[in-house]
C-alpha atoms as a PDB file:
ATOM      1  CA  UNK A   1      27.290 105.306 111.181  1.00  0.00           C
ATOM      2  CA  UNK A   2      26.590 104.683 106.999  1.00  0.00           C
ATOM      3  CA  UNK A   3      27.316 101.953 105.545  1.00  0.00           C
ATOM      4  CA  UNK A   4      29.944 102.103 102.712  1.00  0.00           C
ATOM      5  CA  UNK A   5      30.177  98.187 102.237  1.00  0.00           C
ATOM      6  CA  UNK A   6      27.137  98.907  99.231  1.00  0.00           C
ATOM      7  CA  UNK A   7      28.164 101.990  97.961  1.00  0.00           C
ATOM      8  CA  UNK A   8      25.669 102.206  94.688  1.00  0.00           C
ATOM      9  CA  UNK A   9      23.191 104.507  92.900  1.00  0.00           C
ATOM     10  CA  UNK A  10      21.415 105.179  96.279  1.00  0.00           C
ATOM     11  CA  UNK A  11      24.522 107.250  97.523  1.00  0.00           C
ATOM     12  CA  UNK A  12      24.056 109.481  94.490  1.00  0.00           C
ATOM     13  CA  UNK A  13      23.851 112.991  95.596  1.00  0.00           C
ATOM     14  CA  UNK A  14      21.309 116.037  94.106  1.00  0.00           C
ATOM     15  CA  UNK A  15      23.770 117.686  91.967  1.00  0.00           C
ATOM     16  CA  UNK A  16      25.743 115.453  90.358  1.00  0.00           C
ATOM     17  CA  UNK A  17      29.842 116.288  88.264  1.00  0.00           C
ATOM     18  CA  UNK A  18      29.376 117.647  85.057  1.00  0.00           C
ATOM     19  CA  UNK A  19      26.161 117.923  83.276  1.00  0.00           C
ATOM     20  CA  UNK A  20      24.907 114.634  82.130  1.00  0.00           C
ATOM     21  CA  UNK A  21      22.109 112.667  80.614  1.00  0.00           C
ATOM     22  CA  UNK A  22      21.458 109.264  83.225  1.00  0.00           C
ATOM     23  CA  UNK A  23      22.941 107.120  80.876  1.00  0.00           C
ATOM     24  CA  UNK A  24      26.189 108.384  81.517  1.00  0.00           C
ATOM     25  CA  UNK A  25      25.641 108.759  85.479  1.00  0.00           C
ATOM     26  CA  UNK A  26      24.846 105.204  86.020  1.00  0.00           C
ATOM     27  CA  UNK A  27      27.083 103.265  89.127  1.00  0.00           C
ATOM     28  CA  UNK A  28      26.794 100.353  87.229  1.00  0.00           C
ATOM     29  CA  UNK A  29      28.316 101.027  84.069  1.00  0.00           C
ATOM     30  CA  UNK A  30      30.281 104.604  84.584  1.00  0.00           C
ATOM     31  CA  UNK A  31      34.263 103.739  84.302  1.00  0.00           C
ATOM     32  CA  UNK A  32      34.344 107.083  86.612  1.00  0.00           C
ATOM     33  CA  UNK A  33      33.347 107.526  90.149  1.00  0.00           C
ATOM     34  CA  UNK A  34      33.592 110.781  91.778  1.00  0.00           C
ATOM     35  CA  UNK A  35      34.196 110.625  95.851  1.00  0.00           C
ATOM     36  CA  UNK A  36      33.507 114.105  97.598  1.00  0.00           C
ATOM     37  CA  UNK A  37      34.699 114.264 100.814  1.00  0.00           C
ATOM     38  CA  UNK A  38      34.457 117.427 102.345  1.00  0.00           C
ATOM     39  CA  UNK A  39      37.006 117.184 105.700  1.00  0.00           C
ATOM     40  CA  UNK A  40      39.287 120.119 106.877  1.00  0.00           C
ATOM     41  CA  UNK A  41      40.016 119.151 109.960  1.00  0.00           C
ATOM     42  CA  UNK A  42      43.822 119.679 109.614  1.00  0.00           C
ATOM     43  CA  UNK A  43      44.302 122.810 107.715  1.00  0.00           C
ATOM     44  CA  UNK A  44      47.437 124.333 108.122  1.00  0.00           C
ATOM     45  CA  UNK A  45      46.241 127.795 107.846  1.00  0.00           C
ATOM     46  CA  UNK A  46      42.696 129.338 107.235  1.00  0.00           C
ATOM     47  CA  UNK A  47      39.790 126.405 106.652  1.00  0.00           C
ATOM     48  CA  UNK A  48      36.851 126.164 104.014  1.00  0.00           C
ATOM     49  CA  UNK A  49      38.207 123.067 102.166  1.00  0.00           C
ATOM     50  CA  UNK A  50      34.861 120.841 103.051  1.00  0.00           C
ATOM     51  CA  UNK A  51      33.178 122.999 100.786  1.00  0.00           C
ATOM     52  CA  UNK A  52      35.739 122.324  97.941  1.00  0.00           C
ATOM     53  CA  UNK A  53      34.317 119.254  96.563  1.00  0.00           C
ATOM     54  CA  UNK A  54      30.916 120.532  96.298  1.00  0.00           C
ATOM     55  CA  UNK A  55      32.023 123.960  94.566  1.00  0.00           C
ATOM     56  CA  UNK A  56      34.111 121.892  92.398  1.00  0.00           C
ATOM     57  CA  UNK A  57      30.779 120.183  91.357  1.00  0.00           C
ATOM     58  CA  UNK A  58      28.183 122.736  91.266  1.00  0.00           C
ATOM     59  CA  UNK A  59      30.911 124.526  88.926  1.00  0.00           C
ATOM     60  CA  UNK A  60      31.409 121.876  86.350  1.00  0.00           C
ATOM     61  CA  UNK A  61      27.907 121.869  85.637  1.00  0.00           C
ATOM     62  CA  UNK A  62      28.738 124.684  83.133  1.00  0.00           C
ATOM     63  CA  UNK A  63      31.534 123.573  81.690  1.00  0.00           C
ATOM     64  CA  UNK A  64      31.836 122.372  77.957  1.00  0.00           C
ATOM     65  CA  UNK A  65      31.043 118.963  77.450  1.00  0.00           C
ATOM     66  CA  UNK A  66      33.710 118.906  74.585  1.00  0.00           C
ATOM     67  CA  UNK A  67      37.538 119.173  74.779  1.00  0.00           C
ATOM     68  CA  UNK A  68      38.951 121.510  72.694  1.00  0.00           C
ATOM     69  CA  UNK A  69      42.341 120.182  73.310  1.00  0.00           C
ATOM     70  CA  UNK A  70      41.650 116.683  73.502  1.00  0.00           C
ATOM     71  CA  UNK A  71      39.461 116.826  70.547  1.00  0.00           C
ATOM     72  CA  UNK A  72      36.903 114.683  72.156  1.00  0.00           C
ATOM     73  CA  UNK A  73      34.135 114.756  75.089  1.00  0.00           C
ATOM     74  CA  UNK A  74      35.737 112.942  77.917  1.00  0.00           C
ATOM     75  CA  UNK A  75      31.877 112.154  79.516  1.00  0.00           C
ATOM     76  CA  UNK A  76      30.750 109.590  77.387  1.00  0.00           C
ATOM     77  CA  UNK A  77      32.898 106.910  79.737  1.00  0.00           C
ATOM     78  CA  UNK A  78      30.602 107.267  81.620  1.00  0.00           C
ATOM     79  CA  UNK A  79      30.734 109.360  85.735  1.00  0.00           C
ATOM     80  CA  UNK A  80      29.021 108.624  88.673  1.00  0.00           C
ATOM     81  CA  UNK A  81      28.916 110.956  91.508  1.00  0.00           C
ATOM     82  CA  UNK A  82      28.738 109.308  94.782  1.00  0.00           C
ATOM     83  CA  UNK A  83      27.299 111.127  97.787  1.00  0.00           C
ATOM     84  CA  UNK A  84      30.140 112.969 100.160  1.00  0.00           C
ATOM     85  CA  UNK A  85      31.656 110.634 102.543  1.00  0.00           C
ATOM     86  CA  UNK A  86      30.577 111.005 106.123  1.00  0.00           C
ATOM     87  CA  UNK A  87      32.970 112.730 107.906  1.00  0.00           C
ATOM     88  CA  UNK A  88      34.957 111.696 111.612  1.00  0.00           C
ATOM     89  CA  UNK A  89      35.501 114.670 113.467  1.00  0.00           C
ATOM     90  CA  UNK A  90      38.316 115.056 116.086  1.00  0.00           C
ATOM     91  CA  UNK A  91      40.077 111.566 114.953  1.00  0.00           C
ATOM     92  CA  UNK A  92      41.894 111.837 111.777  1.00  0.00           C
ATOM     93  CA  UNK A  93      43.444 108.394 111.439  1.00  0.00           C
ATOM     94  CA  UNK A  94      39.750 107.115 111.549  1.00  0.00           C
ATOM     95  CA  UNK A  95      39.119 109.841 108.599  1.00  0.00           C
ATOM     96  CA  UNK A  96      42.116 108.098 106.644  1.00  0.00           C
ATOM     97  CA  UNK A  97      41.102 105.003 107.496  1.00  0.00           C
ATOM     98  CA  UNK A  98      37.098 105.249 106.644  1.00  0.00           C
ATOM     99  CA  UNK A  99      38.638 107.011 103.053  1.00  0.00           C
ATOM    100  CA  UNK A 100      40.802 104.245 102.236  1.00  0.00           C
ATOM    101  CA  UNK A 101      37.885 101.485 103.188  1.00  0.00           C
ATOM    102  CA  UNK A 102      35.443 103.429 100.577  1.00  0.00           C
ATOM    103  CA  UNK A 103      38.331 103.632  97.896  1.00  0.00           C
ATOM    104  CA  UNK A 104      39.193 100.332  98.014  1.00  0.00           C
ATOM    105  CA  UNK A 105      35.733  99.136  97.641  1.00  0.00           C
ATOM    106  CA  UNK A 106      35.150 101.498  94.494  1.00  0.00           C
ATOM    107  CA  UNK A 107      38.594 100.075  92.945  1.00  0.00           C
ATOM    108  CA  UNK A 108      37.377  96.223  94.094  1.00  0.00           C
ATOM    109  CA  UNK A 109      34.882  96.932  91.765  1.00  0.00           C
ATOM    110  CA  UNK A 110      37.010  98.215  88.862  1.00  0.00           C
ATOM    111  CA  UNK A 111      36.078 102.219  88.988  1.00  0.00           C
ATOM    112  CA  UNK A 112      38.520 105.121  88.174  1.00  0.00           C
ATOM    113  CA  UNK A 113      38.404 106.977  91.213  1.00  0.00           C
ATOM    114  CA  UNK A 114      39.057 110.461  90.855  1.00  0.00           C
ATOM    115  CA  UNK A 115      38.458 112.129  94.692  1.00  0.00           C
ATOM    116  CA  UNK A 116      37.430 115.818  95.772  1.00  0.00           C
ATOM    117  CA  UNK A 117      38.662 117.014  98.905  1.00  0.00           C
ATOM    118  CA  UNK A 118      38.842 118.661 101.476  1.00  0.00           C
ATOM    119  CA  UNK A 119      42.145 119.018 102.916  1.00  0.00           C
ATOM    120  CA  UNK A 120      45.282 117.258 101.588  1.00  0.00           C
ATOM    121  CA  UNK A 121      44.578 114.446 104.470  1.00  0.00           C
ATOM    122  CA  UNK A 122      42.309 112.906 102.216  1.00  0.00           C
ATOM    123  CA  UNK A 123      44.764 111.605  99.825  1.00  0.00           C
ATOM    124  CA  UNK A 124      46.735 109.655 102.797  1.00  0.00           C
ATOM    125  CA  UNK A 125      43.840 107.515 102.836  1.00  0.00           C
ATOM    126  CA  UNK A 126      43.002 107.105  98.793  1.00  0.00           C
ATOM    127  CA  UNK A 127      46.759 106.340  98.419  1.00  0.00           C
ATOM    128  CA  UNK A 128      47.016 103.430 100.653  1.00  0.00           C
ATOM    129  CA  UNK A 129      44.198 101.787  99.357  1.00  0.00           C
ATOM    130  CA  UNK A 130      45.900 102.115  95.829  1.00  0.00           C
ATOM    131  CA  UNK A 131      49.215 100.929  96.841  1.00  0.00           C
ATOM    132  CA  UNK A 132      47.738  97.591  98.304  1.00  0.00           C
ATOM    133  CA  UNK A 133      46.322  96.418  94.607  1.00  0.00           C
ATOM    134  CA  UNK A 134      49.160  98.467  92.645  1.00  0.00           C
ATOM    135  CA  UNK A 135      52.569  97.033  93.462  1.00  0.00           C
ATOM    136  CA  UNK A 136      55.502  99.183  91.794  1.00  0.00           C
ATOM    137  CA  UNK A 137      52.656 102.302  91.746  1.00  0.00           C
ATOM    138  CA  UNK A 138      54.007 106.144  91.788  1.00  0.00           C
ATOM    139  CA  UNK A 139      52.972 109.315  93.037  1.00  0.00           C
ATOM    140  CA  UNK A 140      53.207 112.278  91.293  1.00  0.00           C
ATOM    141  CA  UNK A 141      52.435 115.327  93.898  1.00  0.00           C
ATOM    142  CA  UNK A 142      51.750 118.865  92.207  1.00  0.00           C
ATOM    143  CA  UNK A 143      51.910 121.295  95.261  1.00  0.00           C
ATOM    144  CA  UNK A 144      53.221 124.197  96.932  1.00  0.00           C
ATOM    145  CA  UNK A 145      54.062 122.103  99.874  1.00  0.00           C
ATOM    146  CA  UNK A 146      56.572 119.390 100.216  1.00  0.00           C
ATOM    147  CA  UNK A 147      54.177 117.729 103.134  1.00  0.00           C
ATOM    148  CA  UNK A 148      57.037 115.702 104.189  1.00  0.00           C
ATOM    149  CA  UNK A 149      56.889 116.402 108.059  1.00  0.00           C
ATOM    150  CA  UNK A 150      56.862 113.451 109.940  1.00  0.00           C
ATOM    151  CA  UNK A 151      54.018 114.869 112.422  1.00  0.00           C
ATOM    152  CA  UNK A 152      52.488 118.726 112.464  1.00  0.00           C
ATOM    153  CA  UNK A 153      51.563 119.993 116.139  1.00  0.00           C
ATOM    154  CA  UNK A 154      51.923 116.386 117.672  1.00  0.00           C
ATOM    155  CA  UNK A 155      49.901 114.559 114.256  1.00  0.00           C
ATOM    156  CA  UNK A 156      50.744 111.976 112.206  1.00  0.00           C
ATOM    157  CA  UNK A 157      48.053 112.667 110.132  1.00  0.00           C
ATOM    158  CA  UNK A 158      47.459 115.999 108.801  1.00  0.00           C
ATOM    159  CA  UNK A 159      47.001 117.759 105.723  1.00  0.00           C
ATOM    160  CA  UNK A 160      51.148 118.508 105.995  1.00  0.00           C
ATOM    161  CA  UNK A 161      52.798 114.847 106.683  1.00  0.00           C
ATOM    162  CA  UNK A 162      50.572 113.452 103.688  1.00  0.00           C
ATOM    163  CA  UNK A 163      53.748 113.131 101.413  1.00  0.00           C
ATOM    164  CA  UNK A 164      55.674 111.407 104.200  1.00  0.00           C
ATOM    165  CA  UNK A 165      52.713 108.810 104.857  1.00  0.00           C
ATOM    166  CA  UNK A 166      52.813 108.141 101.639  1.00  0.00           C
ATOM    167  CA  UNK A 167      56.184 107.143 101.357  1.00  0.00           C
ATOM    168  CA  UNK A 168      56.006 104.712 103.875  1.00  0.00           C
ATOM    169  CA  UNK A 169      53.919 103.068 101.189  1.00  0.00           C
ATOM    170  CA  UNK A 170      54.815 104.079  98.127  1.00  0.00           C
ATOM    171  CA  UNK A 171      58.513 105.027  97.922  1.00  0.00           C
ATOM    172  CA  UNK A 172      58.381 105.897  94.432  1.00  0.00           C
ATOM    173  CA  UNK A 173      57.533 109.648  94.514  1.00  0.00           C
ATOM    174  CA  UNK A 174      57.616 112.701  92.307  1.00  0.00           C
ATOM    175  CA  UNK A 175      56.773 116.330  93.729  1.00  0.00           C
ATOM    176  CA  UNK A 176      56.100 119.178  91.279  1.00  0.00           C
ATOM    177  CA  UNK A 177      55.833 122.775  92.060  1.00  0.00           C
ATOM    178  CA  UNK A 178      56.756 122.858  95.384  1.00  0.00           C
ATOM    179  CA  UNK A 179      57.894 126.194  97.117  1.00  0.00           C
ATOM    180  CA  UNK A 180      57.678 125.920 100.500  1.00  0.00           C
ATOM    181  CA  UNK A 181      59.401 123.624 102.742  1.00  0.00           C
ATOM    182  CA  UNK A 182      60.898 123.630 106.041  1.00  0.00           C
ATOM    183  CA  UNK A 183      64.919 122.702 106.942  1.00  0.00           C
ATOM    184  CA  UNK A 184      63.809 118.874 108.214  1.00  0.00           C
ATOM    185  CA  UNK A 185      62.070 118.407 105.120  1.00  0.00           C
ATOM    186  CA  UNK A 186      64.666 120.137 102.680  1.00  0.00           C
ATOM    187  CA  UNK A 187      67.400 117.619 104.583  1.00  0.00           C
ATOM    188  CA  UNK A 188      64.941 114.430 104.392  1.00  0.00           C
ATOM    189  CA  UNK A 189      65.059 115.245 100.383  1.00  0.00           C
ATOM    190  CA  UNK A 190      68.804 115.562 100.176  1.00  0.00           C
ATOM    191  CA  UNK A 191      69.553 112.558 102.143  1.00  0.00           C
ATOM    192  CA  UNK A 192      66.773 110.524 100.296  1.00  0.00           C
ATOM    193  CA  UNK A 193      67.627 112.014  97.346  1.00  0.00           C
ATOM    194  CA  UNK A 194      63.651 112.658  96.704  1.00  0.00           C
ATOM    195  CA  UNK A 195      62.987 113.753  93.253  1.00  0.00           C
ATOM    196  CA  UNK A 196      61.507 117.256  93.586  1.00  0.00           C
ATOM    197  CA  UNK A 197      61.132 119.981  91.570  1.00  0.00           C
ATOM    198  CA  UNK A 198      60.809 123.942  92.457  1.00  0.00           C
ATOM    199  CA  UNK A 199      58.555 125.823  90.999  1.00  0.00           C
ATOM    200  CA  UNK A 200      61.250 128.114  90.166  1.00  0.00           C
ATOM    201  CA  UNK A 201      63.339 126.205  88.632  1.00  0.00           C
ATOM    202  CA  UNK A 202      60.943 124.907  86.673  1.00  0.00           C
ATOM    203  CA  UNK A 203      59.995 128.932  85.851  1.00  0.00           C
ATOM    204  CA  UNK A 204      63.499 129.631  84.902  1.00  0.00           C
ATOM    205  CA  UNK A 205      63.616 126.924  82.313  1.00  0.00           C
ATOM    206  CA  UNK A 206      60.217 128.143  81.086  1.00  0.00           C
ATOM    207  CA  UNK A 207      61.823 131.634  80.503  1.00  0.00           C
ATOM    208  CA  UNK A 208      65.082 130.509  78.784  1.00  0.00           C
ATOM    209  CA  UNK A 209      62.134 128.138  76.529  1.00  0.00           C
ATOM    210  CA  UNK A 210      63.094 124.836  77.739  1.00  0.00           C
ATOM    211  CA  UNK A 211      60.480 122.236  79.023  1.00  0.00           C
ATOM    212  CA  UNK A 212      63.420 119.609  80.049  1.00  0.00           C
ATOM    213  CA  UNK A 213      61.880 119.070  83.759  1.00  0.00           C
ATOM    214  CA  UNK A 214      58.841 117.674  82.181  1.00  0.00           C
ATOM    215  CA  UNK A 215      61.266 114.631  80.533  1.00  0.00           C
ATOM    216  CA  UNK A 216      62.866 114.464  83.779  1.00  0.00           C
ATOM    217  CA  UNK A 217      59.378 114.367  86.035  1.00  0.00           C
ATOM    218  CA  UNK A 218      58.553 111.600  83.724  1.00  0.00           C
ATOM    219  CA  UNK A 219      61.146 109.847  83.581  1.00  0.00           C
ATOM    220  CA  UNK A 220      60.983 109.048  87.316  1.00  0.00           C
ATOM    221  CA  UNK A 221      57.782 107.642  87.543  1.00  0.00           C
ATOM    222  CA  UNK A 222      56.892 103.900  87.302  1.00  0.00           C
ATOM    223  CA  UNK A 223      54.170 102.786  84.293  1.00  0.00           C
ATOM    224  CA  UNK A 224      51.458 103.390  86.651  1.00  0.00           C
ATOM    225  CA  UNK A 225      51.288 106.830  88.140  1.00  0.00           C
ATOM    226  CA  UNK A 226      48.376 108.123  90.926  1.00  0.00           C
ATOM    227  CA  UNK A 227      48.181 111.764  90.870  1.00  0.00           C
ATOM    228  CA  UNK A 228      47.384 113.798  93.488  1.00  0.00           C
ATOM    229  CA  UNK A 229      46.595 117.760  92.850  1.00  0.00           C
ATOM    230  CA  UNK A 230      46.631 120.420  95.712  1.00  0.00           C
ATOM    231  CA  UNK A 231      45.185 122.846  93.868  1.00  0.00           C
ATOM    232  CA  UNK A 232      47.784 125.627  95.545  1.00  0.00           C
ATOM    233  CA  UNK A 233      50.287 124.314  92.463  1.00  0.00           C
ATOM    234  CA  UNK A 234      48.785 126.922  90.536  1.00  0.00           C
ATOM    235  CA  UNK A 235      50.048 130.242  91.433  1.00  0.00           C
ATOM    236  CA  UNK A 236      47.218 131.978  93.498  1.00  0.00           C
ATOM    237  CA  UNK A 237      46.746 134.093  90.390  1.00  0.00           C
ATOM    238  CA  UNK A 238      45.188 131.528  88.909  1.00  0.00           C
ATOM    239  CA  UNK A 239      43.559 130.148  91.951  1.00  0.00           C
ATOM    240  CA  UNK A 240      43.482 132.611  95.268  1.00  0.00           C
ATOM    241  CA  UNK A 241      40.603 130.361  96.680  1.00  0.00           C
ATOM    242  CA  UNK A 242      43.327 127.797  98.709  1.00  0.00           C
ATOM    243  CA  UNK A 243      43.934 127.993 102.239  1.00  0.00           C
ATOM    244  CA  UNK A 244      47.198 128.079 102.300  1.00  0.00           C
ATOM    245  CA  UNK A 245      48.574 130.282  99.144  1.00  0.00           C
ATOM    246  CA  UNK A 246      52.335 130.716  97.715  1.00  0.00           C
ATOM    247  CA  UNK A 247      53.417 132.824  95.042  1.00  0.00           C
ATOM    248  CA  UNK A 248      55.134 132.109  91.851  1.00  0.00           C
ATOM    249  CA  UNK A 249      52.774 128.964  91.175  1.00  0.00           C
ATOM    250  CA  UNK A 250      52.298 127.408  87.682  1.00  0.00           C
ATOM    251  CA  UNK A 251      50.383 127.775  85.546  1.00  0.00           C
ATOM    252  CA  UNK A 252      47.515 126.537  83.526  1.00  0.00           C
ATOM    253  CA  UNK A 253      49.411 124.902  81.106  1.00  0.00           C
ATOM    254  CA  UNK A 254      52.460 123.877  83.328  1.00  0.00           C
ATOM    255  CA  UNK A 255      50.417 121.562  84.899  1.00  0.00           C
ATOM    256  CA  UNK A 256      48.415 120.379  81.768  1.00  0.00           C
ATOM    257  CA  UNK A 257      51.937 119.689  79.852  1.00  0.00           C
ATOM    258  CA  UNK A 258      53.397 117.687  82.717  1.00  0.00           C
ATOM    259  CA  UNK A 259      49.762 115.726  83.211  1.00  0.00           C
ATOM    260  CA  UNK A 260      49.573 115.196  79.473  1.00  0.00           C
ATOM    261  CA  UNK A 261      52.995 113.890  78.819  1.00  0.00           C
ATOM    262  CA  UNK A 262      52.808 111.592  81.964  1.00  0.00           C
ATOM    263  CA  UNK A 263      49.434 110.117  80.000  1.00  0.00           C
ATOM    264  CA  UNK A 264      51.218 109.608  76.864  1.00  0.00           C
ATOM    265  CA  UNK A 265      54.084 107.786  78.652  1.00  0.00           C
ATOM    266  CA  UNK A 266      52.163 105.926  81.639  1.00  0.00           C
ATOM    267  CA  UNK A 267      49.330 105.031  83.125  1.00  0.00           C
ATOM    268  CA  UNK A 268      47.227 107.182  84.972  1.00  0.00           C
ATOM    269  CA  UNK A 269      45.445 104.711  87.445  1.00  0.00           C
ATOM    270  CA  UNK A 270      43.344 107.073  89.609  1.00  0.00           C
ATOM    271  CA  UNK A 271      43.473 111.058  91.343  1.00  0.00           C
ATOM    272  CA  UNK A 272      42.835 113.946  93.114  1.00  0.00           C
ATOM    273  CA  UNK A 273      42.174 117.404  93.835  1.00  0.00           C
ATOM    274  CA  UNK A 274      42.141 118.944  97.268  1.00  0.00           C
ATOM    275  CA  UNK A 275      42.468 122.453  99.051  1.00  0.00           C
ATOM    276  CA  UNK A 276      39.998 123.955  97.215  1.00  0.00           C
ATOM    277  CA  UNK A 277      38.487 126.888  99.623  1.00  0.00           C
ATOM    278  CA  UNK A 278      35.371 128.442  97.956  1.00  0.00           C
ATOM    279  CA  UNK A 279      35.201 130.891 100.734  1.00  0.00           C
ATOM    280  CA  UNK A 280      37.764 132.069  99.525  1.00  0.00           C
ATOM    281  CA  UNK A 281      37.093 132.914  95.728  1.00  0.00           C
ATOM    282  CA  UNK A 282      33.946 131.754  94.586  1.00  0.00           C
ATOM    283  CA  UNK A 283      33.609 132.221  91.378  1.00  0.00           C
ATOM    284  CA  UNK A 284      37.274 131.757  89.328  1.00  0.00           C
ATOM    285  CA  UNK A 285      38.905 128.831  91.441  1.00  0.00           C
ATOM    286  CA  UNK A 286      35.881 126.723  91.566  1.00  0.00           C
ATOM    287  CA  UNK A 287      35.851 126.866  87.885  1.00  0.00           C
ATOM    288  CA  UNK A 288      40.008 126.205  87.217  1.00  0.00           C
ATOM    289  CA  UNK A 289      39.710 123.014  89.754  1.00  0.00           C
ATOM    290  CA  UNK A 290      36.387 121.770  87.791  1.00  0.00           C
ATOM    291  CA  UNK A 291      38.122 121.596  84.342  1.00  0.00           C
ATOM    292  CA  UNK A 292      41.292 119.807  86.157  1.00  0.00           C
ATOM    293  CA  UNK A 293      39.211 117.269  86.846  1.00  0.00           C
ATOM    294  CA  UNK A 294      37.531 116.398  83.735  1.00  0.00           C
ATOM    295  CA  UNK A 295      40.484 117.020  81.477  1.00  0.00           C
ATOM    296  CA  UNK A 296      42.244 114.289  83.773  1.00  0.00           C
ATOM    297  CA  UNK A 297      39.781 112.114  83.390  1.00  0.00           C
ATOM    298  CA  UNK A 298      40.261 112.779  80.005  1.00  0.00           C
ATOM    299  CA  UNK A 299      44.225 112.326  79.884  1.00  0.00           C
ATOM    300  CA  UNK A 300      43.677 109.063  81.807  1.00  0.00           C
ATOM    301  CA  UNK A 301      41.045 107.224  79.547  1.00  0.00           C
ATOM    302  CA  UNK A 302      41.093 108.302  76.292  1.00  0.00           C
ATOM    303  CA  UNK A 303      38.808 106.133  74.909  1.00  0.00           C
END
C-alpha cells in the first residue's frame, strides 16, 4: 500500500491541472493542491466517474490562463497536481477514511485543497478532515441530489448518504439546486428545517428577474464555507457527461453568481467537483467542470 504520510513533488503525475511553467507547479510553494481521486464504487446509476478527475485535467490544459471575469490569471498562486489517490476497492469506509488521512495531511501543511472525483463518496472523506481543524465550518452542496439517505442498498457510505454524513459533522449546511429527493429525505428536511433550495424555485425567481435566493443561500452560511460541486447542478444541457442526470439544472452563471457572492461575503476554505463521467460526453463536460475549478480557485484566493 503507498504511502501518503510524504505526499510531495514525487507524487506529481504526467499531466499536470492547467498549463503551467514549474514555477507555479512546485509542492513546496503552490497555495493550491489538486487531489484526483478517481473512485466510483458507489454510483447510483451508470459508472465512469474514476475517469472524471483525469478528463477534468487533460481538459484544462487548454483553457485560458486569464479570467475574463475576474480580470486576473488565477495560476500565478501557484497549483500542484498530486498523483490520483490509490483507490480501496470493495470497502468504502476505508476509501473515506484513506481520503480524509491524505486531506488532512495537505491542510496540516497549509494547502488549498481543491479535490477531483470520482463519485460524490469522495467528499464524505475531504469534509471530515475539514471539520476537525474548522470549528463553526459550512457546507454549501450544489446538486441535483439531496444525498440525505441515511444508508443506500444496506451502505452508510455511498455516493447518496454523503449529505447526511456530513451532517453528523458539520450541521451547518446549505443545498443548492437540488431536484430529486425521496419522501424520507423530503421529511428529514422539514423536520430539521434544512436550508435547501429547488432548482425550480430558484428558476422561477430567475424568470420573474429576481436573484433573492442567492442573499438567502448566503445568508445561511457561517464565515468559512467548504464547497462541494456535483457537477449534475448544471442542467445536463450544459453537462450530459454525469451519471446520474436531472433536468431543469442551472446554469452557467447560476452557479458562478451564488459561488461569487459567497466569496465576497465568506471564506472559501477548500472544494470539490465530482460525478464527472467522460464516457459519457467527452468533449463539452470535461471542459465546463475544468473552468469550475479554476475560476473557484480564483473566487477563493484572489490574490
Amino acid at each position: 500500500m503507498a504511502d501518503y504520510t510524504a505526499l510531495d513533488d514525487a507524487l506529481a503525475p504526467a499531466i499536470a491541472f492547467m498549463h503551467l511553467d514549474a514555477h507555479y507547479t512546485d509542492y513546496s510553494t503552490a497555495r493550491v493542491v489538486i487531489t484526483p481521486v478517481p473512485f466510483d464504487g458507489t454510483t447510483c446509476y451508470r459508472p465512469g466517474a474514476r475517469e472524471g478527475s483525469q478528463a477534468i485535467i487533460a481538459a484544462s490544459r487548454n483553457l485560458e490562463l486569464y479570467d475574463a471575469e475576474l480580470r486576473r490569471s488565477p495560476y500565478t498562486v501557484g497549483i500542484h497536481t498530486l498523483r490520483p489517490v490509490e483507490i480501496i476497492n470493495g470497502d468504502a469506509e476505508a476509501m473515506v477514511n484513506r481520503i480524509e488521512q491524505v486531506t488532512g495531511h495537505l491542510l496540516d501543511a497549509g494547502k488549498f485543497v481543491v479535490t477531483l472525483g470520482g463519485d460524490h463518496l469522495t467528499s464524505i472523506g475531504v469534509i471530515r478532515a475539514f471539520a476537525q481543524r474548522h470549528a463553526g465550518m459550512s457546507v454549501l452542496q450544489l446538486d441535483a441530489h439531496a444525498d440525505l439517505r441515511d444508508e443506500y442498498e444496506g451502505a452508510r457510505y455511498s455516493a447518496a448518504t454523503i449529505m447526511r454524513r456530513t451532517l453528523e459533522v458539520c450541521p451547518r449546511t446549505a443545498q443548492v439546486g437540488i431536484r430529486s429527493l425521496s419522501e424520507p429525505e423530503a421529511r428529514l428536511v422539514e423536520e430539521r428545517k434544512l436550508p435547501l433550495w429547488l432548482a425550480s424555485d430558484i428558476h422561477a425567481q430567475n424568470m420573474r428577474g429576481r436573484r433573492e435566493w442567492i442573499e438567502e443561500v448566503v445568508g445561511a452560511l457561517s464565515d468559512e464555507v467548504y464547497v462541494t460541486f456535483d457537477i449534475d447542478a448544471f442542467d445536463p444541457s450544459l453537462v450530459p457527461g454525469t451519471g446520474t442526470p436531472e433536468p431543469g439544472g442551472l446554469g452557467w452563471y447560476d452557479a458562478i453568481g451564488l459561488l461569487s457572492a459567497v466569496a465576497q461575503r465568506k471564506r472559501i476554505i477548500g472544494c470539490d467537483v465530482v460525478e464527472l463521467s467522460p464516457l459519457l460526453d467527452d468533449h463539452v463536460s470535461p471542459v465546463v467542470a475544468a473552468k469550475l475549478v479554476y475560476k473557484l480557485i480564483g473566487l477563493a484566493l484572489p490574490a
